[in-house]
Protein backbone atom coordinates (compact mmCIF):
# COMPACT_ATOMS: atom_id res chain seq x y z
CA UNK A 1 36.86 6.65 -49.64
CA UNK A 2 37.43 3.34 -48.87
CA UNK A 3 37.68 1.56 -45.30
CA UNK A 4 40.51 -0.98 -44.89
CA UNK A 5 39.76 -4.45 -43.58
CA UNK A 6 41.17 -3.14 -39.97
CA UNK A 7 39.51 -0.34 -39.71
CA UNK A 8 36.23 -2.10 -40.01
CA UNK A 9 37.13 -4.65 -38.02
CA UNK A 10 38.08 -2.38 -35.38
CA UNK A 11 34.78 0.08 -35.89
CA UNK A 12 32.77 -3.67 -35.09
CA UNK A 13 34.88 -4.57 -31.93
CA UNK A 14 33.98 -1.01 -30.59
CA UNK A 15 29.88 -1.04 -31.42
CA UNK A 16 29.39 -4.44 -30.06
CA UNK A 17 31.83 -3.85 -27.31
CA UNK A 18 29.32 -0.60 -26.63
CA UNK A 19 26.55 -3.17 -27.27
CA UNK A 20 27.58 -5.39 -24.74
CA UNK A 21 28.27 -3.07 -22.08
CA UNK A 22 24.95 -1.38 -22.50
CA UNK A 23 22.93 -4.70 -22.34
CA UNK A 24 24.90 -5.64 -18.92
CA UNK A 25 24.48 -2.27 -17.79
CA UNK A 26 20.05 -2.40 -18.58
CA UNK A 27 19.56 -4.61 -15.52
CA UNK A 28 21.40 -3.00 -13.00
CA UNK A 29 19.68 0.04 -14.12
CA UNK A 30 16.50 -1.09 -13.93
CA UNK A 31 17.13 -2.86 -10.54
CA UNK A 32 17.84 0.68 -9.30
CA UNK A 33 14.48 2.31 -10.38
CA UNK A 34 12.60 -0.40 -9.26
CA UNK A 35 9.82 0.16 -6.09
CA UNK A 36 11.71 -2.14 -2.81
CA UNK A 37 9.59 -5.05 -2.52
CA UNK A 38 7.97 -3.70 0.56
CA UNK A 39 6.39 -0.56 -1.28
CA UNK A 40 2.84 -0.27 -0.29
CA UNK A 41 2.12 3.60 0.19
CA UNK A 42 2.88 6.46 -1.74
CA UNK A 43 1.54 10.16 -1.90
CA UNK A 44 0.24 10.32 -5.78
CA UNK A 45 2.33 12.17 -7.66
CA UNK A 46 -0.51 13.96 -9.86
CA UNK A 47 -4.31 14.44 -9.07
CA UNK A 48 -7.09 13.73 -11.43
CA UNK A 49 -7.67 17.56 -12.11
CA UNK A 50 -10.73 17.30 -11.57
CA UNK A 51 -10.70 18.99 -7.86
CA UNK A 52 -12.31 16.74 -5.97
CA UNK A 53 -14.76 14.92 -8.15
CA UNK A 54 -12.35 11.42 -7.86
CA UNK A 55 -15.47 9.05 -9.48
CA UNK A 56 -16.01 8.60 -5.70
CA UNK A 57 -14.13 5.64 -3.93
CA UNK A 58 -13.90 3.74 -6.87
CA UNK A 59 -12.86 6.35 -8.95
CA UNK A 60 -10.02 7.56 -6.46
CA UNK A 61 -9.11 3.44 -5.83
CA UNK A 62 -9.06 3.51 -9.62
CA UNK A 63 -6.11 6.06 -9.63
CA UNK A 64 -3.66 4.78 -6.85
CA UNK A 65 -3.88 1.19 -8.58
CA UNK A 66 -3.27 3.06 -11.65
CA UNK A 67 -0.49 5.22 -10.82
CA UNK A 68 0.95 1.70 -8.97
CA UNK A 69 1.13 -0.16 -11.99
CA UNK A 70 3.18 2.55 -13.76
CA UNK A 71 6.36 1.54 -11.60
CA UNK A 72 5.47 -2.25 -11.31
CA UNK A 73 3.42 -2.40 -8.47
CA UNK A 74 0.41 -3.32 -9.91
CA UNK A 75 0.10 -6.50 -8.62
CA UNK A 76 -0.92 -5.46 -4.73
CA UNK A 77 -4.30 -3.73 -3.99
CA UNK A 78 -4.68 -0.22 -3.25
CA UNK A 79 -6.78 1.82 -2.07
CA UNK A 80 -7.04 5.46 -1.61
CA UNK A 81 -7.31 6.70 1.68
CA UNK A 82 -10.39 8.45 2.06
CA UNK A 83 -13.47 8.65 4.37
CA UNK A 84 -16.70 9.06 3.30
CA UNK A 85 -19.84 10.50 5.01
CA UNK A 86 -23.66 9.12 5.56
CA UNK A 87 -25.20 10.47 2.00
CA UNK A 88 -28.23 9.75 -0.31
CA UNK A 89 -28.93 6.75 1.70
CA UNK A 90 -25.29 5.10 2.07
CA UNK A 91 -23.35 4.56 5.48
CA UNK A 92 -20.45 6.15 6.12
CA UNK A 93 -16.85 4.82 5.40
CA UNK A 94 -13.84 5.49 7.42
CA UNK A 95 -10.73 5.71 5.94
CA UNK A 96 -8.63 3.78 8.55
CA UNK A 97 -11.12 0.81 7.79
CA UNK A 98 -10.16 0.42 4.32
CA UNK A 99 -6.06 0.38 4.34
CA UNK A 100 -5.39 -3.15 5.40
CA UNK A 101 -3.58 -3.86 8.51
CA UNK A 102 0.55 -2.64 7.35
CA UNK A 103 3.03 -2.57 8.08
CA UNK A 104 3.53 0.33 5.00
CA UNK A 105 6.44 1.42 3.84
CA UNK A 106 7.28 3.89 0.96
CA UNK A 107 9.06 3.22 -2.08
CA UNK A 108 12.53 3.13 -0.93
CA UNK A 109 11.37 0.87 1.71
CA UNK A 110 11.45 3.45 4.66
CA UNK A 111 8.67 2.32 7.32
CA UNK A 112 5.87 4.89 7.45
CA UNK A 113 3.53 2.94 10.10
CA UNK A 114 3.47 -0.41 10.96
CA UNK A 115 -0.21 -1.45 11.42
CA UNK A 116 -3.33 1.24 11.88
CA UNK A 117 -3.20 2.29 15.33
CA UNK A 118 0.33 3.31 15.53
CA UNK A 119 -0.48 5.45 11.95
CA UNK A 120 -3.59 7.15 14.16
CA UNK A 121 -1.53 7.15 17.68
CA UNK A 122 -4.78 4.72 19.06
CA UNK A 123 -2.90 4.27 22.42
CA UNK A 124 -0.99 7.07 24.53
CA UNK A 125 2.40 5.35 23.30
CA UNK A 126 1.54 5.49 20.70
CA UNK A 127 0.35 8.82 20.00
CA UNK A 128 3.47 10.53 22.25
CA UNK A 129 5.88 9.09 19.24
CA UNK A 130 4.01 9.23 16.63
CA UNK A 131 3.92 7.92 13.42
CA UNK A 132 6.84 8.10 10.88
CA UNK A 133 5.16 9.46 7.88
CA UNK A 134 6.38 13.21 7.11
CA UNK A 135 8.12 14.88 4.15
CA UNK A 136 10.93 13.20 4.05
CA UNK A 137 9.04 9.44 3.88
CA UNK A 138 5.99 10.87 2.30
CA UNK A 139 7.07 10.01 -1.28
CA UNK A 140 5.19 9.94 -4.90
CA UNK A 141 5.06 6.01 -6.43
CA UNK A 142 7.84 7.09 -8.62
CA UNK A 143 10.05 8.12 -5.29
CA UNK A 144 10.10 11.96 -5.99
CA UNK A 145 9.74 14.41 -3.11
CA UNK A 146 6.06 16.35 -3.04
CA UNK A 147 6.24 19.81 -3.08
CA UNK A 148 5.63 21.34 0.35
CA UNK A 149 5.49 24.45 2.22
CA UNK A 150 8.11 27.04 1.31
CA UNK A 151 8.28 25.20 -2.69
CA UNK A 152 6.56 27.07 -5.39
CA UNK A 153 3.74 26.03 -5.98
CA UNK A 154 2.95 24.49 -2.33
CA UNK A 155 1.13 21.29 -2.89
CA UNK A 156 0.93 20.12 0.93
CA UNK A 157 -2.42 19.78 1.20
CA UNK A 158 -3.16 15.92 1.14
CA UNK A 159 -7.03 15.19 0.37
CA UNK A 160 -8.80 12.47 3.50
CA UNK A 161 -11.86 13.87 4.18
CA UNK A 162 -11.00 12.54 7.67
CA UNK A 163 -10.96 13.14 11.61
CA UNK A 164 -7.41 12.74 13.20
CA UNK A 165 -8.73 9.32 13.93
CA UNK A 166 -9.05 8.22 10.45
CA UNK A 167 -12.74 7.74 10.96
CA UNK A 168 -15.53 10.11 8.85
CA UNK A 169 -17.08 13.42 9.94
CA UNK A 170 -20.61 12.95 11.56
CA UNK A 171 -22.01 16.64 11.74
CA UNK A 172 -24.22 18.17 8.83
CA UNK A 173 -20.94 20.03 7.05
CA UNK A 174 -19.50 18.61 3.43
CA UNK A 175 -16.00 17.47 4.83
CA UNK A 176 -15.75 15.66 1.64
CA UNK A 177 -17.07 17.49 -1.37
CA UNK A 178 -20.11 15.10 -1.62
CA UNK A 179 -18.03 11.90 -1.27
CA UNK A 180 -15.67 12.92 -3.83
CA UNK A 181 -18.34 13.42 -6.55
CA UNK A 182 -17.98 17.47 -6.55
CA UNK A 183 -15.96 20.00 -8.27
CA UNK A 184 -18.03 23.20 -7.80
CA UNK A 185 -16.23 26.17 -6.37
CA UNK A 186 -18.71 25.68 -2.65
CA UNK A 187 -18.53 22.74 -0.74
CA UNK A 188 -15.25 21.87 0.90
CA UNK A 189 -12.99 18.63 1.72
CA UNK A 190 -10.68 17.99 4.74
CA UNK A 191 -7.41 18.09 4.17
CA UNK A 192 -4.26 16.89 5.75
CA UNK A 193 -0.40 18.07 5.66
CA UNK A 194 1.77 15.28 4.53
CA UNK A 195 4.93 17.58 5.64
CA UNK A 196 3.64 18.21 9.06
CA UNK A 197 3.39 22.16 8.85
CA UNK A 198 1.39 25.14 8.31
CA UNK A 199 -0.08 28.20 9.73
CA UNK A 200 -3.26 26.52 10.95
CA UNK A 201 -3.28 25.33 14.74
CA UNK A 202 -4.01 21.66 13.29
CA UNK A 203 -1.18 22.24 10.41
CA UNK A 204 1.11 19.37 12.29
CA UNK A 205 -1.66 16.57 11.26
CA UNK A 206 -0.82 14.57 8.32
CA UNK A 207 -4.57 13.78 7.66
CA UNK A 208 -6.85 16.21 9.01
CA UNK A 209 -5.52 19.66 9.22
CA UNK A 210 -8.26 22.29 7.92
CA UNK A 211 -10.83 22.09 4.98
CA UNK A 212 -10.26 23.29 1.47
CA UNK A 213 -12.24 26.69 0.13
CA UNK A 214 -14.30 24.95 -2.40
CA UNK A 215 -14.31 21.34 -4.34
CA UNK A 216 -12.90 22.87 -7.93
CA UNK A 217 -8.88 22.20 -9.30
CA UNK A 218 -8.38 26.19 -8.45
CA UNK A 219 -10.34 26.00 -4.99
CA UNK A 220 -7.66 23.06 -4.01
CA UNK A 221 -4.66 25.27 -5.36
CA UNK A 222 -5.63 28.00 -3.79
CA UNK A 223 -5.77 26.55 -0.35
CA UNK A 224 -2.39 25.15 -0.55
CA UNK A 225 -2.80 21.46 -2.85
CA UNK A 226 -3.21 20.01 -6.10
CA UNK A 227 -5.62 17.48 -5.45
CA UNK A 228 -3.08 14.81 -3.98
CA UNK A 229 -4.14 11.36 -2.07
CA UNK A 230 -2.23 8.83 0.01
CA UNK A 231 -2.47 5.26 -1.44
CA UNK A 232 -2.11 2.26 0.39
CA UNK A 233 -1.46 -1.29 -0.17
CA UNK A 234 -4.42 -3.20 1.30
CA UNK A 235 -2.97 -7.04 2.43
């Protein structure tokens, strides 16, 4: 069957009129999913699956930088924050040291903390209000929600290896399954609750609420995680 010289004329007018309306429609789009321009901490929104054997520091800085440039933030610096503890001849590092100064916000550009003392609650002020990051700011780099307690599976736990203070553990016990190197079922890593709850006394601190049961993928599930870090943008 053959098309008139209308009917073709009118099929054109409606493609590129689709055409157009798509190509003005691209940006906006695209505007919309992009990270605000203050984004500089996120919750990752997958581990490495590898428990918590990260590649050490490196290995875990590796993986928020990674995860960052995914949704075109690569450009900043970020670090993982993690402590780890005096080990084969290497000092200790604490994770507040290691952040940069903030302020941080999340991807939608909601403030989390604005410099490291008001993240920690340093001063009584301080520490009386707190700081603003919970499960509603608390956010993966691609600005989904983290699942937390009462979701199936609960994925709450946040790995730190950290004091409340941000600063590493000093006593003879693995807080951080041999600075991140380990995924054998002994051995544990301290944990924190990015959604502020839990049925631990400590459940209410977003970086140091209780250890894990063991440094393997099904040690973390099982204690209430999936191997999840906080990234920050160091400035």
């Amino acid at each position: 069957m053959s098309l008139t010289r209308s009917t073709l004329v009118a099929i054109c007018v409606a493609a590129c009129g689709a055409g157009a309306a798509q190509a003005q429609t691209s940006p906006a789009a695209a505007a919309a999913s992009a990270p605000h321009q203050d984004f500089s901490f996120f919750v990752t929104s997958a581990g490495k699956g590898q428990g918590a054997n990260l590649g050490g520091l490196s290995g875990a800085d590796a993986h928020c930088q990674q995860l960052a440039a995914a949704v075109g933030a690569g450009h900043k610096t970020w670090h993982a924050y993690l402590s780890t503890q005096a080990l084969d001849g290497q000092a200790a590092v604490n994770a507040r040291d290691r952040i940069g100064t903030g302020p941080w916000f999340n991807v939608n550009g909601a403030l989390v903390a604005r410099d490291v003392g008001h993240l920690h609650g340093d001063v009584l002020e301080e520490s009386r209000i707190g700081n603003a990051l919970n499960w509603t700011t608390a956010l993966t780099e691609k600005g989904t929600p983290v699942k937390r307690t009462g979701d199936v599976p609960n994925e709450h736990d946040i790995l730190t290896g950290s004091q409340p203070d941000g600063r590493a553990f000093t006593d003879a016990g693995d807080h951080t399954c041999r600075n991140y190197t380990s995924s054998a079922a002994e051995g544990s890593v301290q944990v924190g609750h990015f959604d502020r709850t839990g049925r631990v006394p400590t459940a209410l601190s977003w970086n140091s609420a209780h250890g894990s049961r063991g440094c393997g993928q099904a040690n973390l599930v099982s204690t209430g995680g999936a191997g999840l870090l906080y990234c920050f943008a160091v400035r």
